[in-house]
Structures are given as structure tokens and as C-alpha cells.
Protein backbone atom coordinates (compact mmCIF):
# COMPACT_ATOMS: atom_id res chain seq x y z
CA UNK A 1 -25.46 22.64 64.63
CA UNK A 2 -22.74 23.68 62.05
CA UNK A 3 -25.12 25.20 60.25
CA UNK A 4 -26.68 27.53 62.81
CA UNK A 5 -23.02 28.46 64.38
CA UNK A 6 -21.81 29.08 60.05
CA UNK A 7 -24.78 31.85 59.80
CA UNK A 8 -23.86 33.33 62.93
CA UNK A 9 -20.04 33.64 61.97
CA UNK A 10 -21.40 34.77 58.33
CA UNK A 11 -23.46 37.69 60.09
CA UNK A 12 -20.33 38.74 62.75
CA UNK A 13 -18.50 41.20 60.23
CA UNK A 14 -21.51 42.61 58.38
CA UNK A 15 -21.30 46.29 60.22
CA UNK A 16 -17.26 45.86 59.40
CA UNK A 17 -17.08 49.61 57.80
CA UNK A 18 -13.99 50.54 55.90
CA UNK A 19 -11.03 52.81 57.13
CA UNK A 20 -12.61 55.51 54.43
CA UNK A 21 -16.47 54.83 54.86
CA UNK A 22 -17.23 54.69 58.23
CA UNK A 23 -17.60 58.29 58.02
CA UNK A 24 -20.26 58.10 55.90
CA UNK A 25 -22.59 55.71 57.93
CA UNK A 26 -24.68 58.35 59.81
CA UNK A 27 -26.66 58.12 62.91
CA UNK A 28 -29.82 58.32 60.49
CA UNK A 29 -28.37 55.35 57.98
CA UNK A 30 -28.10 53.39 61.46
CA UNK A 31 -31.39 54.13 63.22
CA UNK A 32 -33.46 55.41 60.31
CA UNK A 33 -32.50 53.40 56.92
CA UNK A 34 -36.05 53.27 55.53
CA UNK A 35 -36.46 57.53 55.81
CA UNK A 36 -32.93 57.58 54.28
CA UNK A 37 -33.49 55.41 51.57
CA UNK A 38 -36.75 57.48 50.49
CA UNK A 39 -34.69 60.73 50.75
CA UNK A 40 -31.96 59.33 48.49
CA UNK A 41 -33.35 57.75 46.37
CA UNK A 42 -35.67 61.05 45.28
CA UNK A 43 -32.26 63.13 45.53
CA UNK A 44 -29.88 63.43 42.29
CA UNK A 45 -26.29 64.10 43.40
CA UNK A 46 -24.48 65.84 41.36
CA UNK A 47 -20.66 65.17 41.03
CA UNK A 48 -19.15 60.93 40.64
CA UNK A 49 -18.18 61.76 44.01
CA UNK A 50 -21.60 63.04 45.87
CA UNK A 51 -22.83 59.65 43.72
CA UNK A 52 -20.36 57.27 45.55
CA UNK A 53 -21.55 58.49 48.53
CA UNK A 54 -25.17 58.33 48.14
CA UNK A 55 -24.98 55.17 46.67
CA UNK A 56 -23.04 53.81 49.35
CA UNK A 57 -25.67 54.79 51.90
CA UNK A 58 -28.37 53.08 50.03
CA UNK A 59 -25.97 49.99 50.02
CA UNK A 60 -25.69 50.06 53.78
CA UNK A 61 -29.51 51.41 54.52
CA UNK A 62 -30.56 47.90 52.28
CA UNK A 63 -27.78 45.60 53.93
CA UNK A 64 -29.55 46.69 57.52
CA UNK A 65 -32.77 45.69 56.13
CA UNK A 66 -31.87 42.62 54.74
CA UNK A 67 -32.21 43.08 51.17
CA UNK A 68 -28.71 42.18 50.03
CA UNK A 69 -29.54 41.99 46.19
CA UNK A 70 -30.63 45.50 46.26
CA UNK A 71 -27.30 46.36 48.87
CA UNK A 72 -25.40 44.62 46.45
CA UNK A 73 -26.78 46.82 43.45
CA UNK A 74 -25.90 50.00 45.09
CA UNK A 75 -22.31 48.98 46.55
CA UNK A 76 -21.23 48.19 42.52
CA UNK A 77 -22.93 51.68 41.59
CA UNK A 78 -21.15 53.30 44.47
CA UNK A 79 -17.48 51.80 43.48
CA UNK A 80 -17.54 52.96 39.93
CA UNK A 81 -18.61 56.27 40.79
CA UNK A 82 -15.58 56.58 43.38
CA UNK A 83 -13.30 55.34 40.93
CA UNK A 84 -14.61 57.98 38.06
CA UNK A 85 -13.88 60.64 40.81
CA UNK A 86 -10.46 59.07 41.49
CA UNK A 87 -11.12 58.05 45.36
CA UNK A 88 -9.18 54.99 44.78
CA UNK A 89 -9.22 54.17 48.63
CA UNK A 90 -13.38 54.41 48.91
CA UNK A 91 -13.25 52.04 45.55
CA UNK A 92 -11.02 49.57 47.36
CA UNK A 93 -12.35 49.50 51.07
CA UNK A 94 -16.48 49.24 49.54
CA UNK A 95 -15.29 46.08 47.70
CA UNK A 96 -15.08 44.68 51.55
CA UNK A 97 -18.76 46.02 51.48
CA UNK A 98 -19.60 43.80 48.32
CA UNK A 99 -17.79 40.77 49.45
CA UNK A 100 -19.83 40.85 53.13
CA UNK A 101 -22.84 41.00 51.68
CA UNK A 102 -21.97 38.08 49.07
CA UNK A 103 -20.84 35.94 51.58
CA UNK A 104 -23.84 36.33 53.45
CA UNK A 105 -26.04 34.41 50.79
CA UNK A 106 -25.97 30.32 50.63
CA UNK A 107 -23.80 28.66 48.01
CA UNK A 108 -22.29 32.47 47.57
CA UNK A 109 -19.01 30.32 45.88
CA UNK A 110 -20.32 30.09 42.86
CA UNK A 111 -19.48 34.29 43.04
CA UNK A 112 -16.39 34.15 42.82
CA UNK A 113 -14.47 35.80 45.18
CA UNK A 114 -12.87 38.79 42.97
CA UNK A 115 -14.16 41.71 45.29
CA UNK A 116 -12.08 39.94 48.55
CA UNK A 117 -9.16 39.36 46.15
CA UNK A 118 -9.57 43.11 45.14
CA UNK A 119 -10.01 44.03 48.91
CA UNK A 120 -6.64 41.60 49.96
CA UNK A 121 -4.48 43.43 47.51
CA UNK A 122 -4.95 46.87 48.85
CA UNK A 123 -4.74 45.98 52.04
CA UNK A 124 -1.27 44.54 51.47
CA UNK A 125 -0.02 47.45 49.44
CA UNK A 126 -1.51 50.47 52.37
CA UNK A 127 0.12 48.09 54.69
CA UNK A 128 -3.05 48.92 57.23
CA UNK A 129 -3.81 46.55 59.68
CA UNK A 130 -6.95 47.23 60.63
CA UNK A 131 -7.54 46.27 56.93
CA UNK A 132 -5.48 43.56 57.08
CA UNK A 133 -7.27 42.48 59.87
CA UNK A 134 -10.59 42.28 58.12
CA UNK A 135 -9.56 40.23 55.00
CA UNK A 136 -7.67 37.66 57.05
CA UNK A 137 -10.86 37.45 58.79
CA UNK A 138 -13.06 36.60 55.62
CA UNK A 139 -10.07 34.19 54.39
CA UNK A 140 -10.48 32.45 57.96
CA UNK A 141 -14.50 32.36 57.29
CA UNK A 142 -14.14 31.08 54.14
CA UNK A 143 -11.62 28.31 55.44
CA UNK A 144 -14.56 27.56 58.27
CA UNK A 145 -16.95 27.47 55.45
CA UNK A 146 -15.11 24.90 53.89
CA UNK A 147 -15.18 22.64 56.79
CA UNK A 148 -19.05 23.04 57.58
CA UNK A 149 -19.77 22.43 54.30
CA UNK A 150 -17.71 19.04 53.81
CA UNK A 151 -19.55 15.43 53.83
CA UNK A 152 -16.30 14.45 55.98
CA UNK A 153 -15.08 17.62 57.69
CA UNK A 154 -11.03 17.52 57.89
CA UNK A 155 -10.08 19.03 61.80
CA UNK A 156 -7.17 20.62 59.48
CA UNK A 157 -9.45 22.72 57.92
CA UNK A 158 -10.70 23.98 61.06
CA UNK A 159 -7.39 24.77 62.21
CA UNK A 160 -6.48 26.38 59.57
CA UNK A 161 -9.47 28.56 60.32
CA UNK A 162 -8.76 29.12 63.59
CA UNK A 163 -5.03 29.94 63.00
CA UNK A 164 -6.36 32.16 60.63
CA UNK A 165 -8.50 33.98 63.13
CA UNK A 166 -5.86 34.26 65.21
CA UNK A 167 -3.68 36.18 62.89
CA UNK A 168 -6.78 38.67 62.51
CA UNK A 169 -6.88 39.22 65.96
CA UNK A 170 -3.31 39.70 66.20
CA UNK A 171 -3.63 42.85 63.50
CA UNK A 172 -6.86 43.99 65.25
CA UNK A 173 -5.03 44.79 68.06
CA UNK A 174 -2.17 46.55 66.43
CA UNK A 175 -4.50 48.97 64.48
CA UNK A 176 -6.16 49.72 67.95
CA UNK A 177 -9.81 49.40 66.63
CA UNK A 178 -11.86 47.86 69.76
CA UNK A 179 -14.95 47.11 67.55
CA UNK A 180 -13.29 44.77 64.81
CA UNK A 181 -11.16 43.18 67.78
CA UNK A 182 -14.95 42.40 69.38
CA UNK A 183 -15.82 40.55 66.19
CA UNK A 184 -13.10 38.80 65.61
CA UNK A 185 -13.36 37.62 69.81
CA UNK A 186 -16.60 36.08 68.63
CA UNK A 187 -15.38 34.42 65.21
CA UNK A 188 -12.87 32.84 68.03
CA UNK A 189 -15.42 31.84 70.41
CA UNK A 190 -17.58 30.49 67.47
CA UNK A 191 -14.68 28.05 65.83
CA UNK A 192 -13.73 27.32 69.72
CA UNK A 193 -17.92 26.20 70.27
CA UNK A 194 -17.06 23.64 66.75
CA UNK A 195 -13.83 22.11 68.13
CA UNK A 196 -16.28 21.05 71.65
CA UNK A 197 -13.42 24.02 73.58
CA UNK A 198 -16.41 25.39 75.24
CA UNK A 199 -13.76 26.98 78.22
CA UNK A 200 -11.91 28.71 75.83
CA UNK A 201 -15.26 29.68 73.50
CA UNK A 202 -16.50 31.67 76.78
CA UNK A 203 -13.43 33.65 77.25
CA UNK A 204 -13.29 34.87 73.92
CA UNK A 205 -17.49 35.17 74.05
CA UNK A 206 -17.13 37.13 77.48
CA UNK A 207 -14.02 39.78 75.78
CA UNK A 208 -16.29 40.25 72.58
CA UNK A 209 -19.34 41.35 75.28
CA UNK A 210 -17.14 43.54 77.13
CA UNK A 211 -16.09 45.34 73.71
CA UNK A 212 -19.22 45.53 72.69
CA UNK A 213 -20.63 47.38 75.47
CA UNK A 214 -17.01 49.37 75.53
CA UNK A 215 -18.00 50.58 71.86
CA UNK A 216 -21.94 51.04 72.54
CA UNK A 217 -22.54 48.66 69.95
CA UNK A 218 -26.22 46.66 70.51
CA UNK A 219 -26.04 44.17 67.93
CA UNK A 220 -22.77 42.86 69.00
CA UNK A 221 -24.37 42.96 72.36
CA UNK A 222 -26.62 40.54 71.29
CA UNK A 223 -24.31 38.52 69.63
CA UNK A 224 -21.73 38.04 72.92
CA UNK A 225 -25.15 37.09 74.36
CA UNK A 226 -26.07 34.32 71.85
CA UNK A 227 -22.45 33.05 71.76
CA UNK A 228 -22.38 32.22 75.11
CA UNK A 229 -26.01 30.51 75.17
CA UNK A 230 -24.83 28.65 72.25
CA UNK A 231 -21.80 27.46 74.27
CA UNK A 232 -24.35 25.70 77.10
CA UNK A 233 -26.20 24.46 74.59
CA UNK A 234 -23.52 22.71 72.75
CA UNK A 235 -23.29 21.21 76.70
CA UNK A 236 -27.16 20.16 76.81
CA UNK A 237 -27.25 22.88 79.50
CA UNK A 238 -30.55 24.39 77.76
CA UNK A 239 -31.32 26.15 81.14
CA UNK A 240 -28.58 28.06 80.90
CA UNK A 241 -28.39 28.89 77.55
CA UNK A 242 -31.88 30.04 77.47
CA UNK A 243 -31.15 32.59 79.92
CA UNK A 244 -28.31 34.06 77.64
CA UNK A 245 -30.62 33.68 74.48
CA UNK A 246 -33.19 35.58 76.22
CA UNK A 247 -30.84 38.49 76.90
CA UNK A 248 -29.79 38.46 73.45
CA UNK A 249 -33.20 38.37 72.46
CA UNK A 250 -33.94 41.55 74.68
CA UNK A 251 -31.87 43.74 73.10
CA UNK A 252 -33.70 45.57 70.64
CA UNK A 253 -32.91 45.28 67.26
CA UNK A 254 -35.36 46.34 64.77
CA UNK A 255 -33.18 46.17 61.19
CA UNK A 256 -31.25 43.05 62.11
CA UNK A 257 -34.08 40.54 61.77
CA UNK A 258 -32.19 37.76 60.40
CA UNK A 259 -30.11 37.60 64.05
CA UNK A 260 -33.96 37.96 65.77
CA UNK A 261 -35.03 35.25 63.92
CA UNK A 262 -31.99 32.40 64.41
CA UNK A 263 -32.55 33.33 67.94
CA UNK A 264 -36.29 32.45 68.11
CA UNK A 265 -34.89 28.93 66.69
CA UNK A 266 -32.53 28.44 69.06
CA UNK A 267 -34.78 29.03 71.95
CA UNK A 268 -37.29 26.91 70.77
CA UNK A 269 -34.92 23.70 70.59
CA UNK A 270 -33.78 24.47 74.01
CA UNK A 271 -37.48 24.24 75.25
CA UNK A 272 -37.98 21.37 72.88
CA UNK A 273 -35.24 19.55 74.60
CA UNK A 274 -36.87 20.43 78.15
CA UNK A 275 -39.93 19.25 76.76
CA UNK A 276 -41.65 22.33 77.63
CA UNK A 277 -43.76 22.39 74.47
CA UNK A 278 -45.77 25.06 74.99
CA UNK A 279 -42.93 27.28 74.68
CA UNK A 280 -41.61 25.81 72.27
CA UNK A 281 -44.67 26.04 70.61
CA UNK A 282 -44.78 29.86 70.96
CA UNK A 283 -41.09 30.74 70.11
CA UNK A 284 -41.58 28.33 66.62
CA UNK A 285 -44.88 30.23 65.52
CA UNK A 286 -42.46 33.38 66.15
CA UNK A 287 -39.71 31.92 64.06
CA UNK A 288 -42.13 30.80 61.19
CA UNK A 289 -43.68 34.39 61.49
CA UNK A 290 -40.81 35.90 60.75
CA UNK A 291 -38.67 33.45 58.37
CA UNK A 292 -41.89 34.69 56.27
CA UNK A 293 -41.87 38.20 56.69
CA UNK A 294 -38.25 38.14 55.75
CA UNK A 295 -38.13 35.66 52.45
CA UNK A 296 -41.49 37.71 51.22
CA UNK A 297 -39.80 41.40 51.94
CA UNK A 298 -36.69 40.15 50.42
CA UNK A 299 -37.66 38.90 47.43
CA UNK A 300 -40.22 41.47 46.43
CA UNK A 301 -37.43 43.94 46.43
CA UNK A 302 -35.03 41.89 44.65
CA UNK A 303 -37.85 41.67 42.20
CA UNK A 304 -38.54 45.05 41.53
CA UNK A 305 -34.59 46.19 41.36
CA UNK A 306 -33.63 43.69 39.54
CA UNK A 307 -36.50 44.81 37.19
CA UNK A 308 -35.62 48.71 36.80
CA UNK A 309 -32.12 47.84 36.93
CA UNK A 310 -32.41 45.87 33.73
CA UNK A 311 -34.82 48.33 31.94
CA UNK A 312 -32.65 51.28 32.56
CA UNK A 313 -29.50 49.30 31.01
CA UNK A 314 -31.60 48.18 28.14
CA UNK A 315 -32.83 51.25 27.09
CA UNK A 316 -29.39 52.97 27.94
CA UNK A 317 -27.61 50.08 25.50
CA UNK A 318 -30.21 50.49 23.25
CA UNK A 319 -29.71 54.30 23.13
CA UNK A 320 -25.84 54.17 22.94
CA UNK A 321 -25.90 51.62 20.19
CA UNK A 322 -27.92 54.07 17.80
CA UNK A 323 -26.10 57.12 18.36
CA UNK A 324 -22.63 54.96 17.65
CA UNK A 325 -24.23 53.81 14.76
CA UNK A 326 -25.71 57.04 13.51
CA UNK A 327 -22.80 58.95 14.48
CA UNK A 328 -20.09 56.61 12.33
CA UNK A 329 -22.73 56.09 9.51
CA UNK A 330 -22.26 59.99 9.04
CA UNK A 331 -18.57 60.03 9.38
CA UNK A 332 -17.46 56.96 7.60
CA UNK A 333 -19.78 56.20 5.28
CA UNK A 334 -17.52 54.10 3.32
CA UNK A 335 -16.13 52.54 5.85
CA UNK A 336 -19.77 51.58 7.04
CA UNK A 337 -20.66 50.32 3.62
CA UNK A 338 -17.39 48.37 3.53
CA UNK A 339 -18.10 46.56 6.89
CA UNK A 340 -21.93 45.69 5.52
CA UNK A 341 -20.68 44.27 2.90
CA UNK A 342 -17.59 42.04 4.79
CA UNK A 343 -20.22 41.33 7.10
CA UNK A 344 -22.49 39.48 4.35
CA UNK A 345 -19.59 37.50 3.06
CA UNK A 346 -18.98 36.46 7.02
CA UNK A 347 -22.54 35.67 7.25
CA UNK A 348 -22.85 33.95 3.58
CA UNK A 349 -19.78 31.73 4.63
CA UNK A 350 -21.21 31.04 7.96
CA UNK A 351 -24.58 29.67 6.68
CA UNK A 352 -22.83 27.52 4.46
CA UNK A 353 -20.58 26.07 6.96
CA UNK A 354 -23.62 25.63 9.02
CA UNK A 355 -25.19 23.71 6.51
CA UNK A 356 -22.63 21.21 6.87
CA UNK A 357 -21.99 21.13 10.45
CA UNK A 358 -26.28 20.51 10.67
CA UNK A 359 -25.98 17.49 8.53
CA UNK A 360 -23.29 16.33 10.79
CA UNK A 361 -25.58 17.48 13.87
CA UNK A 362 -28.61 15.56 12.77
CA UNK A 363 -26.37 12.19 12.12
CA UNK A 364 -25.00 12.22 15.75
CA UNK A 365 -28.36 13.33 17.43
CA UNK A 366 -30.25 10.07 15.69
CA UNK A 367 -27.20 8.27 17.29
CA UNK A 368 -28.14 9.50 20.84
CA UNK A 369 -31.39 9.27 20.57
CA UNK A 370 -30.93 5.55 19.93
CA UNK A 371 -28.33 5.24 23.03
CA UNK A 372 -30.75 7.17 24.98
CA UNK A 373 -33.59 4.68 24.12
CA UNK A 374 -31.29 1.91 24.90
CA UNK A 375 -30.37 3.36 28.66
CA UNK A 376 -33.99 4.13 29.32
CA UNK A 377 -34.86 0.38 28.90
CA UNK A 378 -31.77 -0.69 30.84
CA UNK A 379 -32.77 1.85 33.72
CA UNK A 380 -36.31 0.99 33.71
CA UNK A 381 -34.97 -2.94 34.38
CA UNK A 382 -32.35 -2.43 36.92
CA UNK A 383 -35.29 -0.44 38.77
CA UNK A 384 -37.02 -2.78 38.76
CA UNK A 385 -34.46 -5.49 40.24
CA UNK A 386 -33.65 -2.81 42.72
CA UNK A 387 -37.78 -2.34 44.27
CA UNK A 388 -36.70 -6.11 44.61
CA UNK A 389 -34.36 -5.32 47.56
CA UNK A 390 -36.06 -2.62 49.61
CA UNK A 391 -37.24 -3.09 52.94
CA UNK A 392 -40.74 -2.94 54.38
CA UNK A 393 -40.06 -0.77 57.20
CA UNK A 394 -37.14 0.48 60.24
CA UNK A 395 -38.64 1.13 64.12
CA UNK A 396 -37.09 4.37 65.19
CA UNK A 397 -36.29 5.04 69.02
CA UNK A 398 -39.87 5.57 69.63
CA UNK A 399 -40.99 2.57 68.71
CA UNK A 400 -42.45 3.56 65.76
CA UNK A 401 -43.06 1.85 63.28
CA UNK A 402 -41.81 3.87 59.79
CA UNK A 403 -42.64 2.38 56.33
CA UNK A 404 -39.39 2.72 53.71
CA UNK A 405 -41.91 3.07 50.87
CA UNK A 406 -43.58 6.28 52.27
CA UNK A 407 -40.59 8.03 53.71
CA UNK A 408 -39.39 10.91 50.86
CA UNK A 409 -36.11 12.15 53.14
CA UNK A 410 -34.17 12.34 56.37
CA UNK A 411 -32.91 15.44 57.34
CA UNK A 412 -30.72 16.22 60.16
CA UNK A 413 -31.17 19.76 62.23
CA UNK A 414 -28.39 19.74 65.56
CA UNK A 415 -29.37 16.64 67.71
CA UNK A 416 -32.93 15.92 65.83
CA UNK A 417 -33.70 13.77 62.64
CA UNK A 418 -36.83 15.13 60.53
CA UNK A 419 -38.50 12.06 59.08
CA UNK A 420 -40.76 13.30 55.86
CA UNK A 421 -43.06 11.25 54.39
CA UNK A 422 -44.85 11.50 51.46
CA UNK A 423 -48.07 11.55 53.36
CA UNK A 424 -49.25 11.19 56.75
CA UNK A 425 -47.13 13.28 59.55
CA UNK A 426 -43.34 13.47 60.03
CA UNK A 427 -41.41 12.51 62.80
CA UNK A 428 -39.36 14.71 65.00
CA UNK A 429 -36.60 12.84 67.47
CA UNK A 430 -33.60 13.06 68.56
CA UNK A 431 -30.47 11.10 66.90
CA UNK A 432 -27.57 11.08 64.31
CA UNK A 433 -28.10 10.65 60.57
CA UNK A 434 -24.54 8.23 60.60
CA UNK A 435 -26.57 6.09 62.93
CA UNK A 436 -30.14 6.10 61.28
CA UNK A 437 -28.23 6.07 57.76
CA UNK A 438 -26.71 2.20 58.40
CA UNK A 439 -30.79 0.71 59.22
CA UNK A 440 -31.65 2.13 55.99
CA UNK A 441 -31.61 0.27 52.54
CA UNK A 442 -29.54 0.54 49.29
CA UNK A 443 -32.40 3.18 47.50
CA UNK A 444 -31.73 5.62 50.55
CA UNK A 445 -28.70 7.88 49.72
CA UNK A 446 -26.73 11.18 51.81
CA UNK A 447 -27.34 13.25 49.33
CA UNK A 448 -25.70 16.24 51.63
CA UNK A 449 -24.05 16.14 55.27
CA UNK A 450 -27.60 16.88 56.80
CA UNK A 451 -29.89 14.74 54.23
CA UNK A 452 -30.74 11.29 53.31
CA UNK A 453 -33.05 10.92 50.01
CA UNK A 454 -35.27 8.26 49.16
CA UNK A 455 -34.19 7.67 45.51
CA UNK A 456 -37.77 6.69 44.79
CA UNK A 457 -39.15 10.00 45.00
CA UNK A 458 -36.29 11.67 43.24
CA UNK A 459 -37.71 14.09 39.76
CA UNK A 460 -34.30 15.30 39.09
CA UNK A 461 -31.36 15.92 40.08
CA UNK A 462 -28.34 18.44 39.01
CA UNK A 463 -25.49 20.07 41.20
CA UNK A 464 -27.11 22.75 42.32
CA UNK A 465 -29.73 20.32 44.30
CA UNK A 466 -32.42 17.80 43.77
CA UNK A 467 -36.16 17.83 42.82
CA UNK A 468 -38.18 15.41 44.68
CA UNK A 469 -41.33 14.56 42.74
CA UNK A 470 -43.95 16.69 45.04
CA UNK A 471 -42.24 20.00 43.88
CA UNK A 472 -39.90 19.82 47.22
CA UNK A 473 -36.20 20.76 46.35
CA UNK A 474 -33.06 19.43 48.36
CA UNK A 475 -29.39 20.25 48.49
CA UNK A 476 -26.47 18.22 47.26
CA UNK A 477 -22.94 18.26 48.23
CA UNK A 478 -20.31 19.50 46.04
CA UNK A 479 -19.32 15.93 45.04
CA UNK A 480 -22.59 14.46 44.92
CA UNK A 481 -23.38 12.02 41.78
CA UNK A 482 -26.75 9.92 41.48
């Protein structure tokens, strides 16, 4: 559940526009970013400035369309060519734009978070407060993010979050801009939904819905509608929330399909929980269809702009290198053959000191190699003392009968446990991994808040995830340690 409510509270501020560039995101960027991107990208601006702005509009034309690497590309492009023409307040308010479409990937920490730092500075010096209200918003996502993300989540955190929030919605207000106020309503109604305050999670839910029909805005529309669906749900009352869900649903949105498609999840697992499974049948096909459409789109893009991107520089470095070198070979010729010739000595004194350092290398990698030998046959025996201990088999709620040996992982999704096994056909019920986790023996392990690993099947494992031995990949918590 913290998962699905995290994506929805990453995807609230993603049409935030800055004080200086909301000017530039035209009726065409918004209804029409495929025709604009084809139009820009064939046009060549001329001045840093008609460069910003172009480049901008790409950024936000790709961020509708869900190709963040590519939005990404252009929002860096569009920055330095703002800050070359001196607009010092379009360089500062797009790296909002960079940070929002960061923070919308998984594990976007290991990013750093220099363009929100950037973005927090200038927004203290300008004294705004409708900027200020937009970082402390992002500070208050990233202290939610903390607490989704924790194998023990610490109700401080989520204070602190909410607190947080609060403060954004306080500077909203001041600067008098109804749209960010909406958003930050349903950041409110979303931390509200985690704490289980489902009275106060509607109020805020019902004021974001009323500002977003105040401000003609559809996809917040939608939003307000899925907010309050995901409130009854949270409350088991599926009926109800799949009446709000479908409203959301109904609103069209053709560039937001990321929204459209945690939607289609959502009312599947209300059906599923109705046991209407024709339904939920239907609505699942519709959410594979288009969890599909959307990985294969995205990374065929990121592909191919990643690709000219990198030739372009290349050839560009390449380029710039000769002529520096040409250029000072003519000029300082001396000076040229007087750096050659320094540069032997360096290299002449480097291979010798090499020569030592290998002999030293070779020494200490004969002495691992022997330690690693030596913990290969200790590893090999305590696995063996440890198939020993494992159990035959558990009998889940169903009474059925699930053999330890063939189950890979456990993974938890809301009020449902996925059982995977390494062959035959998974089980689907409902439950809680805490519960499931003490039937289980020693060899099964939480490997992350919403996973449970069968260390037998485990290939390899690092802290970025873990590779089961069928190819399968899993994700670790920050702490994790096999």
C-alpha cells in the first residue's frame, strides 16, 4: 500500500511550473507535445536565450510523455543556455524541473539531490513563497520517502513529513497560487491516508478537487478522484472506492499514462477483493497492456538519446582537443616540446614504480586467492549443515499445502502475499509478510519491507538488489547484508 500511495505523492507536483516558466508551457506543449517536439526539434534557435526556451519545451513535451531520461536531457541543456544568456531566475526555477523529474524514478537517491539544494537556495534569497512553497514540498516528499522506504518505518518520520507539508501549505496560501495549494491538499490527504486519518485525508482530498476544477486542471481532477477512492479502500470499502476510481479513470488523459495505469491496478484489487474476477480479470490485462507499452516506449527513447547525446559530445571533445592541441603546438612550440619531454620522465618514473607496486600486487593476490579457497570450502560445509535444518513444507490459509524447497520468494503487494515458486503456479492470498515471515525457516530472509527470499535460489547479491538464479532480480533495503 505504501508503495502505491509513494508513486502517487511522487507524481502530485510534476506540472509544478516555475514563477518564470510557466509562461512558456503553451496550450500546444500541453495538448500537443508529440507535434511540438517534431517542430523543435527540426528548428535551430538562434540566441542562448531562444535555446533555453526551446529546450525547455522539449523537457516538458518528454516529461508529459513519460520519457524522463530524455526530459531530463533537455532541462540540463535548457539551464546552461539560460545561464549563458544571464536569465539567472529561468536557470534557478528549471532546476525544480530537473529535481521533479529525478524524483520521479525509483532509488532516484543515489542522484544526489544538488538541483533541489540549488532550487532551496534561491528560493530563500527571492524570498518568494510560492517558491518556497514548492521546495518545502519536495523536502516533505523526501521525508515521506524516507519512511516508506524503511524496514521499520519511525511515525516520527512521518510527522516530520506531514509538518513539513503543512508549512508548504501555509506559503501556498500566502503567494495566492490556487493550483500549487491543490497539490499540496493532496500531498496532505495522501500522508493523512498513511497515518489510517481517513476523516481528515477526505477533507484535504475534497479541497484539492474543488481547486482543481477552480483552476480547470484535468489531471488533478483525476487525482482528487483517486485520493478519495484510495481513502475507502484503505477502509475495505472497495464499493466505494471503485466508484471514485472510475471517475478518475474517466477523465481523459492521454499523456499522463503512468496515473492511467496505477489506476487500472487499483481497480483491479478492489474487484479482486469482491471476488468479482472477471473484472478483475479485464482491468489486469489493461494494466499489463499498458505497464508494457510504457517500459517499451520509455526505454527505446532513452536508448536512442542517450546514444546521439554521447556521439555528439564525443566527436565535439574529440574536435576541441585537436584544435587546443594544434593551436598551442603552433604558438608554443617549446613549451609543447618541454611538456613531451616532462611527460616521458612522469611516465618513465611511473612504469618503474609500477613495476614494484605489481610485484607487491601479485604477492597479496596469491594470498587471497588462498583465503578465498579456504572460505569457499567453509561455505560449501556450513551449506550443507544448513539444508540440514529446512523444513518440508508451511499450509497457507487456504489449506494449501506449499513446499519450502520450491518456493524462490514472498512478496507482499497491500493486503496480498505473492508466493513464487520455482515451478508450478504461484499463489495469490491475502495476509501480512510479519505473519507468514515467523512459519518460515532460517534459509528464508526479508530481504526488503515487501520481500522474503529463499536463500537457496539466491545468484548474487549486491546493494543495489539481488539475482535469483532464473535471471529474476529483487530489491534490497538500504541496510541489507547476506
Amino acid at each position: 500500500m505504501l508503495k502505491a500511495l509513494k508513486n502517487l505523492l511522487i507524481l502530485l507536483p510534476f506540472l509544478c511550473n516555475g514563477q518564470s516558466l510557466g509562461r512558456f508551457v503553451t496550450d500546444s506543449v500541453l495538448n500537443h507535445p508529440e507535434q511540438v517536439i517534431e517542430k523543435l526539434r527540426a528548428a535551430k534557435p538562434g540566441s542562448a536565450w531562444q535555446a533555453g526556451i526551446s529546450y525547455y519545451r522539449l523537457g516538458k513535451c518528454y516529461a508529459f510523455l513519460n520519457h524522463e531520461d530524455a526530459a531530463l536531457a533537455y532541462f540540463i541543456k535548457a539551464k546552461k543556455q539560460f545561464e549563458t544568456a544571464g536569465k539567472t531566475t529561468e536557470a534557478k526555477d528549471i532546476a525544480l524541473e530537473a529535481h521533479l523529474v529525478v524524483s520521479s524514478q525509483d532509488d532516484y537517491q543515489k542522484y544526489g539531490y544538488t538541483f533541489l539544494e540549488e532550487y532551496k537556495a534561491y528560493a530563500h534569497k527571492t524570498k518568494s513563497a510560492e517558491r518556497l512553497a514548492l521546495v518545502t514540498s519536495e523536502y516533505a516528499k523526501e521525508a515521506y520517502q524516507t519512511y516508506s522506504e524503511a524496514d521499520d518505518p519511525d511515525v516520527k518520520v512521518l510527522d516530520s513529513a506531514l509538518a513539513l507539508f503543512q508549512k508548504a501549505l501555509v506559503y501556498a496560501q500566502k503567494s495566492g497560487n490556487r493550483a500549487i495549494e491543490g497539490k499540496i491538499c493532496l500531498n496532505l490527504a495522501t500522508i493523512n491516508n498513511t497515518a489510517g486519518r481517513y476523516k481528515e485525508a477526505l477533507a484535504f482530498a475534497d479541497k484539492a478537487l474543488s481547486v482543481a476544477y477552480y483552476v480547470k486542471d484535468p489531471l488533478e481532477q483525476a487525482k482528487g478522484y483517486y485520493t478519495i477512492g484510495n481513502t475507502f479502500f484503505m477502509q475495505e470499502n472497495y464499493k466505494e472506492a471503485l466508484f471514485y476510481f472510475k471517475k478518475a479513470l474517466a477523465i481523459k488523459m492521454p499523456y499522463y499514462q503512468k496515473f492511467g495505469r496505477l489506476i487500472y491496478k487499483k481497480i483491479a484489487q478492489c474487484y479482486d477483493a469482491l471476488g468479482d474476477n472477471a473484472n478483475r480479470r479485464r482491468f489486469e490485462t489493461a494494466f499489463d497492456s499498458l505497464d508494457a507499452k510504457i517500459k517499451d516506449v520509455e526505454q527505446n527513447i532513452a536508448i536512442h538519446d542517450i546514444n546521439i547525446k554521447y556521439q555528439v559530445a564525443e566527436k565535439d571533445r574529440q574536435i576541441s582537443i585537436l584544435q587546443n592541441i594544434k593551436m598551442k603546438f603552433i604558438q608554443h612550440k617549446i613549451i609543447f616540446g618541454t611538456l613531451l619531454f616532462l611527460v616521458f620522465l612522469l611516465a618513465l618514473y611511473s612504469f618503474i614504480r609500477w613495476r614494484k607496486v605489481d610485484v607487491r600486487r601479485k604477492k597479496l593476490q596469491q594470498e587471497k586467492e588462498g583465503i578465498e579457497t579456504e572460505h569457499t570450502k567453509t561455505v560449501e560445509q556450513l551449506e550443507k549443515v544448513r539444508q540440514l535444518v529446512i523444513e518440508d513444507h508451511i499450509i497457507l490459509k487456504n489449506k494449501t499445502r506449499l513446499y519450502l524447497d520450491k518456493l524462490m520468494y514472498i512478496k507482499a503487494d497491500d493486503h496480498y502475499l505473492n508466493f513464487t515458486p520455482s515451478e508450478g503456479k504461484g499463489h495469490f492470498l491475502r495476509g501480512k509478510l510479519s505473519e507468514i515471515e515467523k512459519e518460515l525457516p532460517p534459509n528464508f530472509i526479508k530481504c526488503h519491507r515487501s520481500y522474503i527470499v529463499n536463500t537457496n535460489f539466491i545468484k548474487s547479491s549486491n546493494s543495489k538488489g539481488i539475482l535469483l538464479k532464473n535471471g529474476e532480480e529483487l530489491p534490497v533495503s538500504r541496510n541489507f547484508k547476506l
